[in-house]
Structure formats: C-alpha cells, structure tokens
C-alpha atoms as a PDB file:
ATOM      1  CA  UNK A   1      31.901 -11.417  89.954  1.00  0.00           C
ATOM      2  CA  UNK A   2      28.905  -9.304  91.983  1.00  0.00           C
ATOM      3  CA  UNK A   3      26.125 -10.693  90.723  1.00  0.00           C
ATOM      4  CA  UNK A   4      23.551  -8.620  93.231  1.00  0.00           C
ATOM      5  CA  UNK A   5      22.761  -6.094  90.494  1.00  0.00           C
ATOM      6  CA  UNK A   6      21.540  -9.101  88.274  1.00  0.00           C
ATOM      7  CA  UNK A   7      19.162 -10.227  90.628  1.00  0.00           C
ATOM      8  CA  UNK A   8      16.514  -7.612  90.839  1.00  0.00           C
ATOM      9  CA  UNK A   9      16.003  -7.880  87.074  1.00  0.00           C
ATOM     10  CA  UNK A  10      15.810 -11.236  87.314  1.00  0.00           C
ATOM     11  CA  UNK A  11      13.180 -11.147  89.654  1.00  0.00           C
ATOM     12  CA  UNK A  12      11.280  -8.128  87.412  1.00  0.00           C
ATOM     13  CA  UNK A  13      11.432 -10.887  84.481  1.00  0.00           C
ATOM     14  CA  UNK A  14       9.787 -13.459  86.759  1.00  0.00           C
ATOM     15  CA  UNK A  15       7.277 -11.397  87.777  1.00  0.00           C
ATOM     16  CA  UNK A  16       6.785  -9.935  84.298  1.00  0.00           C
ATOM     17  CA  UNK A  17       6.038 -13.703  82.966  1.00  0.00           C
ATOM     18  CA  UNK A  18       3.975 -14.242  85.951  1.00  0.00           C
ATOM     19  CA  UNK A  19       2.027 -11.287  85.366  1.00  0.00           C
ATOM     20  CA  UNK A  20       1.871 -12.139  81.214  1.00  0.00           C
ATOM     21  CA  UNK A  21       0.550 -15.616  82.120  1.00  0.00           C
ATOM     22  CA  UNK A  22      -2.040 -14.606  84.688  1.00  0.00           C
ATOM     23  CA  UNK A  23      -3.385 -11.617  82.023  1.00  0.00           C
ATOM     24  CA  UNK A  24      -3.337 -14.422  79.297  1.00  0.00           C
ATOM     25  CA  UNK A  25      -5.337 -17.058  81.584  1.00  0.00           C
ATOM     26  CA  UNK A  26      -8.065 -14.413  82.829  1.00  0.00           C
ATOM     27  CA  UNK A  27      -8.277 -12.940  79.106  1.00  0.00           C
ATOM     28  CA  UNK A  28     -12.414 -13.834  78.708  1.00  0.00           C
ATOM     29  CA  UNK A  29     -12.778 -12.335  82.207  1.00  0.00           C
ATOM     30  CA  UNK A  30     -11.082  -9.170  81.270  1.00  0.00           C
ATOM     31  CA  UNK A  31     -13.141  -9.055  77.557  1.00  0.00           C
ATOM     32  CA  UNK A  32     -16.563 -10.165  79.071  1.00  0.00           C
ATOM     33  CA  UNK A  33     -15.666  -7.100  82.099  1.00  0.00           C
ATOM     34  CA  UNK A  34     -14.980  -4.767  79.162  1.00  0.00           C
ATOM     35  CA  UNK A  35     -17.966  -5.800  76.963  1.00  0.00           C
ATOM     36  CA  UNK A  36     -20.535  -5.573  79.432  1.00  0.00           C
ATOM     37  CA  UNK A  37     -19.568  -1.826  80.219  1.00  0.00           C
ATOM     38  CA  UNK A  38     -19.041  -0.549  76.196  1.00  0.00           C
ATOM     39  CA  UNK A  39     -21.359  -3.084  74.949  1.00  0.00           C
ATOM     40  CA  UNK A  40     -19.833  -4.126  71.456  1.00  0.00           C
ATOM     41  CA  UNK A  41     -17.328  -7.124  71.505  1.00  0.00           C
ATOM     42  CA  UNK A  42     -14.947  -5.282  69.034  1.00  0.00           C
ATOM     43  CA  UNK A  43     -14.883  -2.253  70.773  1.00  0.00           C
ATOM     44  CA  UNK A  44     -13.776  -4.069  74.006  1.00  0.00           C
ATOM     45  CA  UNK A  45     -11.496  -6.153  72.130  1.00  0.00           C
ATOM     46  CA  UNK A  46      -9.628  -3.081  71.149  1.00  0.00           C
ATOM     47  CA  UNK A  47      -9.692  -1.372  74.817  1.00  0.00           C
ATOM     48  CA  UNK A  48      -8.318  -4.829  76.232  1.00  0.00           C
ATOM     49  CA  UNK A  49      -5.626  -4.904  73.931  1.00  0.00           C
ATOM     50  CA  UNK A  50      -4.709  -1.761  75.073  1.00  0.00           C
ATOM     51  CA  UNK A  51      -5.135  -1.951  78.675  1.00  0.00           C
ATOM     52  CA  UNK A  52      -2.809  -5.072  77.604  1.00  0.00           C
ATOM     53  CA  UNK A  53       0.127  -3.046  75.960  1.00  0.00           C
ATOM     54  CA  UNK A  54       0.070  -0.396  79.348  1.00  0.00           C
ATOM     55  CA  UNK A  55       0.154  -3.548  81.241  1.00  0.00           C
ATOM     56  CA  UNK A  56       3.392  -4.344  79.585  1.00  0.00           C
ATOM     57  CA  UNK A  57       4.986  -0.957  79.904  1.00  0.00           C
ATOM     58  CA  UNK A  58       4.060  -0.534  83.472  1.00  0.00           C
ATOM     59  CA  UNK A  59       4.323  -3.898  85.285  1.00  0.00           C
ATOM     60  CA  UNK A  60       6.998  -2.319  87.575  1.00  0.00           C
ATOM     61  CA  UNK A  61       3.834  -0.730  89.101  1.00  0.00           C
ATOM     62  CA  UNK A  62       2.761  -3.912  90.566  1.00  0.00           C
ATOM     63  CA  UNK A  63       3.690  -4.647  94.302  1.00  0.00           C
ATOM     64  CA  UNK A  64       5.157  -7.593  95.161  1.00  0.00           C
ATOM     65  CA  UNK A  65       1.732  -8.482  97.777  1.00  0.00           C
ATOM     66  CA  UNK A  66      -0.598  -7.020  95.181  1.00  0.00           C
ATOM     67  CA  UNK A  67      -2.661  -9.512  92.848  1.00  0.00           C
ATOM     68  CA  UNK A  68      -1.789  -8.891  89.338  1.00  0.00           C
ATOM     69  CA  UNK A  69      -5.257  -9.870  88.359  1.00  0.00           C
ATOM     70  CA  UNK A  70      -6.673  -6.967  90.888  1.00  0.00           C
ATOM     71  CA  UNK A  71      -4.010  -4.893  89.396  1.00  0.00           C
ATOM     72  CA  UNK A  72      -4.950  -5.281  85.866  1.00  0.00           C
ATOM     73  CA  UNK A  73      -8.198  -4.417  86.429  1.00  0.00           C
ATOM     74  CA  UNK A  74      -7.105  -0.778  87.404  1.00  0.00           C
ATOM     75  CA  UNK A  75      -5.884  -0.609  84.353  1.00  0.00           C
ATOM     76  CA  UNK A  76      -8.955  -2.338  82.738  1.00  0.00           C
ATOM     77  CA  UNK A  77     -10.734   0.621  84.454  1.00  0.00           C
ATOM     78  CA  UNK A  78      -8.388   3.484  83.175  1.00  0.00           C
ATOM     79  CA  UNK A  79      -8.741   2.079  79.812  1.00  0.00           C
ATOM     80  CA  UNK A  80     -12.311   2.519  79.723  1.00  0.00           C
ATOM     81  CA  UNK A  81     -12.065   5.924  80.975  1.00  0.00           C
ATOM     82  CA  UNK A  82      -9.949   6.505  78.588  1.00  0.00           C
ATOM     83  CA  UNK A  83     -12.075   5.105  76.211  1.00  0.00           C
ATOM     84  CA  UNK A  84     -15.232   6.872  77.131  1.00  0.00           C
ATOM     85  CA  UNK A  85     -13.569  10.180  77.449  1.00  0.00           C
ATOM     86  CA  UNK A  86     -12.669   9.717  73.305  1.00  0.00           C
ATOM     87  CA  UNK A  87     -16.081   8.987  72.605  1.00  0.00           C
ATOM     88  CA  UNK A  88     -17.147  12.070  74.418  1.00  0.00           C
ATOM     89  CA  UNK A  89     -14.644  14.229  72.490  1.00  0.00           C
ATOM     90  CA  UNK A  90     -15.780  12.195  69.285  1.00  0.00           C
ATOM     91  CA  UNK A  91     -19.490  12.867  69.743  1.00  0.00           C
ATOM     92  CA  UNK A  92     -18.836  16.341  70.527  1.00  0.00           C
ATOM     93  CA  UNK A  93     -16.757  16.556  67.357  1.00  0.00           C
ATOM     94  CA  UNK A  94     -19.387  14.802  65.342  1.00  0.00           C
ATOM     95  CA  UNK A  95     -22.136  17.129  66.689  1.00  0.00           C
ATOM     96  CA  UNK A  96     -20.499  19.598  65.740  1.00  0.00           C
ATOM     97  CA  UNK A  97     -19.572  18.838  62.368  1.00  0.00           C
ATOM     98  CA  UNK A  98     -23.125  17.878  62.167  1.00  0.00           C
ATOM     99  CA  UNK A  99     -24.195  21.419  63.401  1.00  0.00           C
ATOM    100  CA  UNK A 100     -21.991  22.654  60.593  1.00  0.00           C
ATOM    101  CA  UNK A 101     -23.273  20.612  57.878  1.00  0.00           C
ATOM    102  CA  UNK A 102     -26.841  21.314  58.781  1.00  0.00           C
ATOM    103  CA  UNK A 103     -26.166  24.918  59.187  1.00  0.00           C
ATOM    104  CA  UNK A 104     -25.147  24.767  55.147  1.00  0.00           C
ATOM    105  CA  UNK A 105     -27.816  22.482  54.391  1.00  0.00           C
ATOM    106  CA  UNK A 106     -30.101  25.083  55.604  1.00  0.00           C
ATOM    107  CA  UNK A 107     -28.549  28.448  54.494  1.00  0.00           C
ATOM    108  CA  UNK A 108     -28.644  26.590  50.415  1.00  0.00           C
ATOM    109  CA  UNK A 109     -32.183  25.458  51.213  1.00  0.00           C
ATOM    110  CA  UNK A 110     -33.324  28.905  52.525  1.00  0.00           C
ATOM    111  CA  UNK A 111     -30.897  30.504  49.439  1.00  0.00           C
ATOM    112  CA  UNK A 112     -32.772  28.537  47.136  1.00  0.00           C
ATOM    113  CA  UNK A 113     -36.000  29.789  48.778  1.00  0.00           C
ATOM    114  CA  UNK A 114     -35.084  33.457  49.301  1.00  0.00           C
ATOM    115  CA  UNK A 115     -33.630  33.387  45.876  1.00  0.00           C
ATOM    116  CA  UNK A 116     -36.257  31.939  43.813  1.00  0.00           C
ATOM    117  CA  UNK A 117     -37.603  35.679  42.708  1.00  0.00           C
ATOM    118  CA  UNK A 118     -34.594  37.829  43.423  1.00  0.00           C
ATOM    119  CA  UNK A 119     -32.573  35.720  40.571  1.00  0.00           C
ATOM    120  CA  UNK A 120     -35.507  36.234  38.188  1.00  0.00           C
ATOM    121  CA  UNK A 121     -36.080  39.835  39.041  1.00  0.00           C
ATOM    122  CA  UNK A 122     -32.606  40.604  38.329  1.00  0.00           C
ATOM    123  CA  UNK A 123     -33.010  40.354  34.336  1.00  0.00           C
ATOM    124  CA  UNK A 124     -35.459  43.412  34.824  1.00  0.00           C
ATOM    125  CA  UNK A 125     -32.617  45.570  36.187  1.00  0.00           C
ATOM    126  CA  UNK A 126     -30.569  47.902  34.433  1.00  0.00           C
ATOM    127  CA  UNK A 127     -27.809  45.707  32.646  1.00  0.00           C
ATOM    128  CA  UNK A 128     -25.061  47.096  34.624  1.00  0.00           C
ATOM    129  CA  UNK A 129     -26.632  46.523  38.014  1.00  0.00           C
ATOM    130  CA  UNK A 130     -27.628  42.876  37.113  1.00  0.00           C
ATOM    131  CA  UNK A 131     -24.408  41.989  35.652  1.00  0.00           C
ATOM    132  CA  UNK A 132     -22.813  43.168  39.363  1.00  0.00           C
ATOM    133  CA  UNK A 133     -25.384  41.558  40.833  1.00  0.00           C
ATOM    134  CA  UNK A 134     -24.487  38.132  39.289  1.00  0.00           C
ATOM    135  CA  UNK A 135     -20.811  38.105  39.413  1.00  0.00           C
ATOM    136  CA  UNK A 136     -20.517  39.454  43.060  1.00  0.00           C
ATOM    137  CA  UNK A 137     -23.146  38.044  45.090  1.00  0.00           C
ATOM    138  CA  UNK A 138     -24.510  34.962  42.797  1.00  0.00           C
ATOM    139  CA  UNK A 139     -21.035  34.212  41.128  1.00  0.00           C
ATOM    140  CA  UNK A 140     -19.006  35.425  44.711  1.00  0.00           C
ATOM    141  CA  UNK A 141     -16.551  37.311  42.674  1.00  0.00           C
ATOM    142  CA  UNK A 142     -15.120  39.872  44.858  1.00  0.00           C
ATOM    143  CA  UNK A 143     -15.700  43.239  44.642  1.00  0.00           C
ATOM    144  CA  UNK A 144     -12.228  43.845  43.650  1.00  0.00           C
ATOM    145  CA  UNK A 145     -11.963  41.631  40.891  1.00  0.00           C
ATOM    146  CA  UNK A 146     -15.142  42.611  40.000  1.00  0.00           C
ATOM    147  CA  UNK A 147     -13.987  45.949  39.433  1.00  0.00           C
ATOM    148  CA  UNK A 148     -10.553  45.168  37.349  1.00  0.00           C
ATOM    149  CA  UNK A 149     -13.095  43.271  34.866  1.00  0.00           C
ATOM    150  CA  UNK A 150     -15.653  46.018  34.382  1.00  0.00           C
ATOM    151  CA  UNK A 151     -12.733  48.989  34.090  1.00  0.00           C
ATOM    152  CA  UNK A 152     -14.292  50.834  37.452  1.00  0.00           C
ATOM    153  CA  UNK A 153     -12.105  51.612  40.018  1.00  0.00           C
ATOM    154  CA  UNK A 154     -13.325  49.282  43.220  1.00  0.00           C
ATOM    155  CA  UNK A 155     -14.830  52.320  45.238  1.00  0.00           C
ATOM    156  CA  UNK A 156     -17.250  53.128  41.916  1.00  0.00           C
ATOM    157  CA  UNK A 157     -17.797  49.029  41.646  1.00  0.00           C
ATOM    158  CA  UNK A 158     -18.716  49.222  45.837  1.00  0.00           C
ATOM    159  CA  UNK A 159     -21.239  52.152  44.362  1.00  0.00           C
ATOM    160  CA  UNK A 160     -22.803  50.458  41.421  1.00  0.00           C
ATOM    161  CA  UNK A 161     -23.364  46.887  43.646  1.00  0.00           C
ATOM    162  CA  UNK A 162     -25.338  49.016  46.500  1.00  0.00           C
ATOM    163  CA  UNK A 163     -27.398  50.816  43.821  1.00  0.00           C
ATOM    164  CA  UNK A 164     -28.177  47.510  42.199  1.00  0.00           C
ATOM    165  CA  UNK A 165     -29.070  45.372  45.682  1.00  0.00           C
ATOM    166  CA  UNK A 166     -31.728  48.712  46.434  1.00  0.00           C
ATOM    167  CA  UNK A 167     -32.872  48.497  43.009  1.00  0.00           C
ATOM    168  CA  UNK A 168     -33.197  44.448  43.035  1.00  0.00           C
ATOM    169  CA  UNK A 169     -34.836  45.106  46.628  1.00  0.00           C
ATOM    170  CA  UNK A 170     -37.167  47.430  45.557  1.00  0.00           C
ATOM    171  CA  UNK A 171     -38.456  45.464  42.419  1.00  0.00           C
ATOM    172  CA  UNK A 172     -38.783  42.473  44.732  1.00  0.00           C
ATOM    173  CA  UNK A 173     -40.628  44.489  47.278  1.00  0.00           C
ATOM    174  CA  UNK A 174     -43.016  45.623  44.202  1.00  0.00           C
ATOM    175  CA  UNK A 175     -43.266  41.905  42.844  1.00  0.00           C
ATOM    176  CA  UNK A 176     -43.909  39.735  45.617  1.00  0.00           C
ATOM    177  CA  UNK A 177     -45.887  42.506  47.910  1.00  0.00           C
ATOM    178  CA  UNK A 178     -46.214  40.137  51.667  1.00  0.00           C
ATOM    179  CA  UNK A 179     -43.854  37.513  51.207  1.00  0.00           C
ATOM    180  CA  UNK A 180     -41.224  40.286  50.788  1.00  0.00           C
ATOM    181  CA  UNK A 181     -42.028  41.919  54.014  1.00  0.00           C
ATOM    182  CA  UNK A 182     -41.429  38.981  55.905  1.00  0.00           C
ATOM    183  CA  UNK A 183     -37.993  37.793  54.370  1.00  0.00           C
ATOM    184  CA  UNK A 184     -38.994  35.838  51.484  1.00  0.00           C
ATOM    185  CA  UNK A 185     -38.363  33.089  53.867  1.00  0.00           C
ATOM    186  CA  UNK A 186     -41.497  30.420  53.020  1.00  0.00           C
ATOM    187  CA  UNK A 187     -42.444  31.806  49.176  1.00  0.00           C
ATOM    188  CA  UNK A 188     -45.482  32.006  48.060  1.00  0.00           C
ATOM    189  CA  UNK A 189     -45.313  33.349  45.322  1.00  0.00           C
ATOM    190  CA  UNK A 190     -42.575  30.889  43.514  1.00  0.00           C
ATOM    191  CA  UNK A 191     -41.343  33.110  41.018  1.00  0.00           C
ATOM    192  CA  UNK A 192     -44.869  33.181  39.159  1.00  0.00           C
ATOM    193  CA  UNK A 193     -45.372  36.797  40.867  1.00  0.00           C
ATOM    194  CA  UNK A 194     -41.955  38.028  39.413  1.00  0.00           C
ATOM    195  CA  UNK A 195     -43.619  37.870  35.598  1.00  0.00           C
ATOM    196  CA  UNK A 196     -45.968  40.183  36.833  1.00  0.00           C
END
C-alpha cells in the first residue's frame, strides 16, 4: 500500500491544528488589534470572527517558514478593509436615503406652504375647474381616469385642467398680490388674504 499521497494531508491537518491553536491562544491580541482600529468591541468581535472563518478556508495559504500569527494578521487587515469599505457603501447608502427622505420632507413642507391659499382659492373657481383641480393634482388622479369619470374624452379633460390651473393662478395672483410673485414659498398671507 503507497501511502505517499496520505502524507501531505496529513501534514495540511497538522498544520491546520497548529494554525487553529495559535489563532485560539492570540484571540485578545487579534480582538484588542481589531478594536482599537473600529473602536466598538462588538463590531470587532464580528470582523474577528470573520477574519477567523477565511482563516479556516484558506490555511493552505500559509508557508511552511511563515508565522501563522504574522499570517493571520493579513487577514486581520483584509478584514478590516473589508469592513470599512461596507461602512463606506453603508453611509453612502444611508446619505442617500437620507437625501431622499429630506427631499420629501421638504417638498410636503413647502406643499403645505405653497398650498395654504391655492386649496382655499379653489372653492371660488368655476365648479368644473375646481372639481379637476382636486381630483388631478390634489387627489393625483390621472388625467385619464379623470376623464372616464367626468364623461370628457382625455384631450377635452387635458383642456379643462389647463384652463382651471390659469384660472386658480390668476385668482391667487389677485389674492395674495407679493407673496405670489415670489412663489408663495414663505406665506404671508396664511390663507387670511384668500377671504378677501
């Protein structure tokens, strides 16, 4: 019986529980290295037990003359990496999302502004041009649908909403005088002007 292609993985599994013991001996080293470069014990926690599960799947990458301690702490430092790198993609996310949120936040806040007079103006349009009004651009009913619901074909609904924004634009122009000309964007008038 040739036994010479049992022998290398023999020697891999004495070098694997060589390297396993030596990780499991230095394992405050390695989580005290990792802590003081995240800062948060639970953080580093997590990125050693990583760097320990590569460790495991790529011990055959250790040279017989290299230190498995020096080793692992290449892959200590790829871990990190790796870990920063996801934060960086997290934050980014985040900001983003924030970005996004805010960007709502302050379209409603400015609708709510903006809208104060225009919504109470609207009752002194003609009944046709505040009902569009209302169910397309307060209610967001499309156009289309809009249409079916009246009994207007959707080119004579497209019509009627464009004659109702100038009219609404007009009385709002008439109502609130300055503030109009500059957006309606910081009221002054807060809706008072619009029972004018």
């Amino acid at each position: 019986m040739d036994t010479s292609d049992e022998e290398p993985v023999e020697v891999t599994r004495a070098m694997d529980a060589e390297v396993a013991r030596l990780l499991v001996e230095n394992h405050r080293r390695f989580l005290a290295f990792v802590e003081r470069r995240i800062g948060r014990r639970d953080v580093a926690e997590d990125v050693l037990q990583d760097a320990f599960v590569r460790s495991l799947t790529r011990a055959d990458s250790l040279r017989d003359s290299e230190s498995a301690t020096a080793w692992f702490y290449r892959v200590l430092r790829n871990a990190l990496t790796d870990h920063h790198r996801r934060q960086g993609a997290r934050s980014r996310a985040l900001e983003a999302a924030s970005h996004e949120l805010g960007d709502a936040v302050m379209d409603e806040a400015l609708m709510n502004e903006v809208c104060a007079c225009a919504a109470a103006l609207i009752d002194t349009l003609k009944p046709e041009y505040a009902d569009a009004l209302r169910r397309v651009d307060l209610d967001e009913t499309s156009v289309q649908d809009y249409a079916v619901t009246s009994g207007i074909t959707a080119n004579n609904a497209s019509v009627r909403l464009h004659r109702a924004r100038e009219a609404l634009r007009k009385q709002v122009a008439r109502s609130c005088g300055t503030c109009a000309q500059h957006g309606c964007v910081y009221c002054t008038c807060k809706s008072s002007a619009c029972a004018h």
